[in-house]
Protein backbone atom coordinates (compact mmCIF):
# COMPACT_ATOMS: atom_id res chain seq x y z
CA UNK A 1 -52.49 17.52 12.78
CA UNK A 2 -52.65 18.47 8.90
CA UNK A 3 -50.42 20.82 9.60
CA UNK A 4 -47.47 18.34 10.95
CA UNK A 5 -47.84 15.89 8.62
CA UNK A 6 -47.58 18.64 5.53
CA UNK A 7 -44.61 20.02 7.68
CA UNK A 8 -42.88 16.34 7.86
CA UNK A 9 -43.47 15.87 4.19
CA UNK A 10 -42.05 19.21 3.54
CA UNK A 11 -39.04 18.43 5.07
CA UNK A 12 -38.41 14.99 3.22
CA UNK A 13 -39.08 16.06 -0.11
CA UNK A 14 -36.65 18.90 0.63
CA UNK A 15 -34.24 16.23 2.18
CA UNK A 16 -34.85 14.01 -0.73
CA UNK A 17 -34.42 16.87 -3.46
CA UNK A 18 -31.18 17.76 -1.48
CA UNK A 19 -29.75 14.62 -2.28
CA UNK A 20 -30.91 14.16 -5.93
CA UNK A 21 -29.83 17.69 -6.30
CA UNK A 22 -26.13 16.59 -5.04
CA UNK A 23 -26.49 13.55 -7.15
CA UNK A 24 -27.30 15.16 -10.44
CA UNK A 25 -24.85 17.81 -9.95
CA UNK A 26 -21.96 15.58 -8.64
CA UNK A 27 -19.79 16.12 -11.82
CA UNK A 28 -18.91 12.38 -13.27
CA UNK A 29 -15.05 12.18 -13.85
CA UNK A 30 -12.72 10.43 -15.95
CA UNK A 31 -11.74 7.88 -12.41
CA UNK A 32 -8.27 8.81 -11.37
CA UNK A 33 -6.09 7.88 -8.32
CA UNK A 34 -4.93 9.93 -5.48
CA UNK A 35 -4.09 8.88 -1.90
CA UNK A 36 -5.17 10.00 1.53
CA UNK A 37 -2.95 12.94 2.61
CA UNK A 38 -3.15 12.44 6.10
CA UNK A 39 -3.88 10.16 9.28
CA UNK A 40 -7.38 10.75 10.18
CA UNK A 41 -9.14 11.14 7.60
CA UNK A 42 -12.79 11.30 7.66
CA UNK A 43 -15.13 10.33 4.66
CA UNK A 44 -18.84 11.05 4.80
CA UNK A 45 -21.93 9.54 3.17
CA UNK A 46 -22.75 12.73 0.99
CA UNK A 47 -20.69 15.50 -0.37
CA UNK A 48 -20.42 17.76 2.97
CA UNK A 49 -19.75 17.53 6.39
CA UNK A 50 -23.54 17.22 7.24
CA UNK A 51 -23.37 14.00 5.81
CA UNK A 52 -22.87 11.43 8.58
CA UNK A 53 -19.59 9.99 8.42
CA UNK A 54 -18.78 6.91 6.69
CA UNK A 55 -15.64 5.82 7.49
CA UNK A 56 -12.11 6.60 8.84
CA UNK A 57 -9.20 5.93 6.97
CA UNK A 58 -6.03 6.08 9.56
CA UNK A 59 -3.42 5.10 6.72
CA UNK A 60 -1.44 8.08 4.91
CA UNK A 61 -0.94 7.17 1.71
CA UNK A 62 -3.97 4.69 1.29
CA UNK A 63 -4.80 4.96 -2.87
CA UNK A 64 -8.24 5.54 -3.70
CA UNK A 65 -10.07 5.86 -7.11
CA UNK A 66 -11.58 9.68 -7.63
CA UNK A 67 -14.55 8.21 -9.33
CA UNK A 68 -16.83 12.01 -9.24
CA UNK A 69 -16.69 15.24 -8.32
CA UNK A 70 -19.20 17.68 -6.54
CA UNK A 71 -17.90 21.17 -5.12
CA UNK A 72 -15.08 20.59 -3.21
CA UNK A 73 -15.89 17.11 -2.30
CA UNK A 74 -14.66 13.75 -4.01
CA UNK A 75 -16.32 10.40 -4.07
CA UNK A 76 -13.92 7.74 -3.71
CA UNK A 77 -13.75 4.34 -4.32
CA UNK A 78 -11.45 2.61 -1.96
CA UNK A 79 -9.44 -0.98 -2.19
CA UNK A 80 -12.35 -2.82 -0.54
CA UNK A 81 -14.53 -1.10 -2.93
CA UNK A 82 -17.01 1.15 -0.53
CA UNK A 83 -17.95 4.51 -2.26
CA UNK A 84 -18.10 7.60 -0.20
CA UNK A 85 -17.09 11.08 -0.17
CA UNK A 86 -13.36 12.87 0.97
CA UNK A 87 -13.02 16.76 0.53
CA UNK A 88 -10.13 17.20 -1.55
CA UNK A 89 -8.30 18.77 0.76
CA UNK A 90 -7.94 15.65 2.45
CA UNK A 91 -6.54 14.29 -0.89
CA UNK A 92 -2.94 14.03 -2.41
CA UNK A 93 -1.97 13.63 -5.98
CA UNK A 94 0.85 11.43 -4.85
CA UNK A 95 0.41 7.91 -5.92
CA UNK A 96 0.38 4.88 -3.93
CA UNK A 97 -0.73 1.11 -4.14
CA UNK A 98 -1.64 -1.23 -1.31
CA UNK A 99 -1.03 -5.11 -1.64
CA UNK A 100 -4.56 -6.91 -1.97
CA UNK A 101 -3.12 -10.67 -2.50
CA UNK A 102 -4.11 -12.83 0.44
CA UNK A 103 -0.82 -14.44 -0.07
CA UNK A 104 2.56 -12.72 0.43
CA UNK A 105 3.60 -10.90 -3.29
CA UNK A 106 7.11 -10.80 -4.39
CA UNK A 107 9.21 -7.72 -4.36
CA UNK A 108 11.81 -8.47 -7.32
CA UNK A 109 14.63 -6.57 -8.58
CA UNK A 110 13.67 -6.13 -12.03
CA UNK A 111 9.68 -6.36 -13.86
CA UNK A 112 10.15 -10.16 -14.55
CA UNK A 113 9.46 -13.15 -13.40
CA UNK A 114 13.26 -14.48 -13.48
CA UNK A 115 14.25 -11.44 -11.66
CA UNK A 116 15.50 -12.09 -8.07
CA UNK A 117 13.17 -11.70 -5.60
CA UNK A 118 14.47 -9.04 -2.73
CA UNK A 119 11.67 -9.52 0.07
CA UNK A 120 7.80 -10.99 0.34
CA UNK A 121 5.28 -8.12 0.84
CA UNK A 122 2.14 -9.02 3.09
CA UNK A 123 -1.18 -7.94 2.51
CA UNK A 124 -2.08 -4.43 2.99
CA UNK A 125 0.99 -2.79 3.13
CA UNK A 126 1.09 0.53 1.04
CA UNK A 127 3.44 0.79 -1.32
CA UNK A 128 4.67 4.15 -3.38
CA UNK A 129 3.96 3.95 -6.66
CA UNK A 130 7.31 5.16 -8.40
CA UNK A 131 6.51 3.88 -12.35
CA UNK A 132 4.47 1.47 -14.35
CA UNK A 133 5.77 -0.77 -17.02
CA UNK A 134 3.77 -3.36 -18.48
CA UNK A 135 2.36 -5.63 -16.18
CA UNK A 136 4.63 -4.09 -13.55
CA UNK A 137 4.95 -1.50 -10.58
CA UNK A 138 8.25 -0.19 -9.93
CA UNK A 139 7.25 0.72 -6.14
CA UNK A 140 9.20 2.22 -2.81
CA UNK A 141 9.15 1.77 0.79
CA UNK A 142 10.58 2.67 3.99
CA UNK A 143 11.77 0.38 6.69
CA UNK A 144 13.50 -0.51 9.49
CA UNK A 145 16.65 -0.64 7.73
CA UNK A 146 16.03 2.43 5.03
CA UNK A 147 14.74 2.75 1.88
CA UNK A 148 13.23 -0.14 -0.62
CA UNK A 149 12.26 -0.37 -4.19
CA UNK A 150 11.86 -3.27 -6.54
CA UNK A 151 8.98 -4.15 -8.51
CA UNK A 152 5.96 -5.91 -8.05
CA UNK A 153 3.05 -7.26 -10.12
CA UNK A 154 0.17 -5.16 -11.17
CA UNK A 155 -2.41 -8.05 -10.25
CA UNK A 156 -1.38 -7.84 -7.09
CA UNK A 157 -1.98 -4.77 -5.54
CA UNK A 158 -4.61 -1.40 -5.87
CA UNK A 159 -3.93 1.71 -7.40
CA UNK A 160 -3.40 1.51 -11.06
CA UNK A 161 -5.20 0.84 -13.87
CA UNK A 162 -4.75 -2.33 -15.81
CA UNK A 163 -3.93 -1.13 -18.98
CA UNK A 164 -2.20 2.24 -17.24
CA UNK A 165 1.87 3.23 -18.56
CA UNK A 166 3.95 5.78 -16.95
């Protein structure tokens, strides 16, 4: 009976230590932004695949902050703000924003407020990032009838910093 219960104890301190051990060596990072490369992709509760899995993002192009570094796995902050961890493979350095204003945000022509306003962009739609000026995203899009870009507010969406230039 000793003998199990040293076993079990055994096992969680080695459990345990695994974690602390991936915790002190996960490599804090200067937080950048990258997007999700693909369809499908998985993100786990730990750095590895025998983490369980956290959640699945099924948006290409969905931003997420890089916010540390372990291996070849990143932990990610994502627009709802839950943390977990993406293997960088699954990763792209392409940028992209997604609209987090519960109301619709205005797509205008130029980065002012005078500017004429081309469309209304709903929450959650992903946007490409193409510059940043100011308070301002100059941003692209395809749809139905091509290819879209105008600029939107910075307050309005996720995906760049607030005091970020390009």
């Amino acid at each position: 009976m000793k003998y199990k219960k040293l076993t079990f104890l055994l096992l969680i301190s080695l459990i345990y230590s695994a974690n602390l051990n991936a915790y002190i060596k996960s490599g804090r990072c200067e937080p950048y932004y990258a997007s999700i490369k693909s369809n499908r992709v998985n993100s786990h509760r730990g750095p590895g695949k025998e983490y369980k899995i956290s959640y699945e993002y099924i948006q290409k192009g969905t931003p997420v902050m890089v916010i540390a570094k372990y291996d070849h796995w990143r932990k990610v902050k994502d627009p709802l703000g839950d943390e977990s961890w993406i293997h960088k493979s699954m990763l792209s350095p392409k940028r992209f924003v997604i609209v987090m204003s519960e109301n619709p945000t205005e797509l205008r022509k130029k980065s002012n407020e005078t500017s004429e306003i081309l469309a209304y962009v709903k929450k959650n739609v992903v946007l490409e990032l193409v510059t940043v000026r100011g308070n301002w995203c100059n941003v692209a899009f395809r749809g139905d009838a091509g290819r879209y870009s105008g600029w939107i507010k910075k307050s309005d969406v996720f995906g760049v910093f607030e005091n970020e230039t390009t």
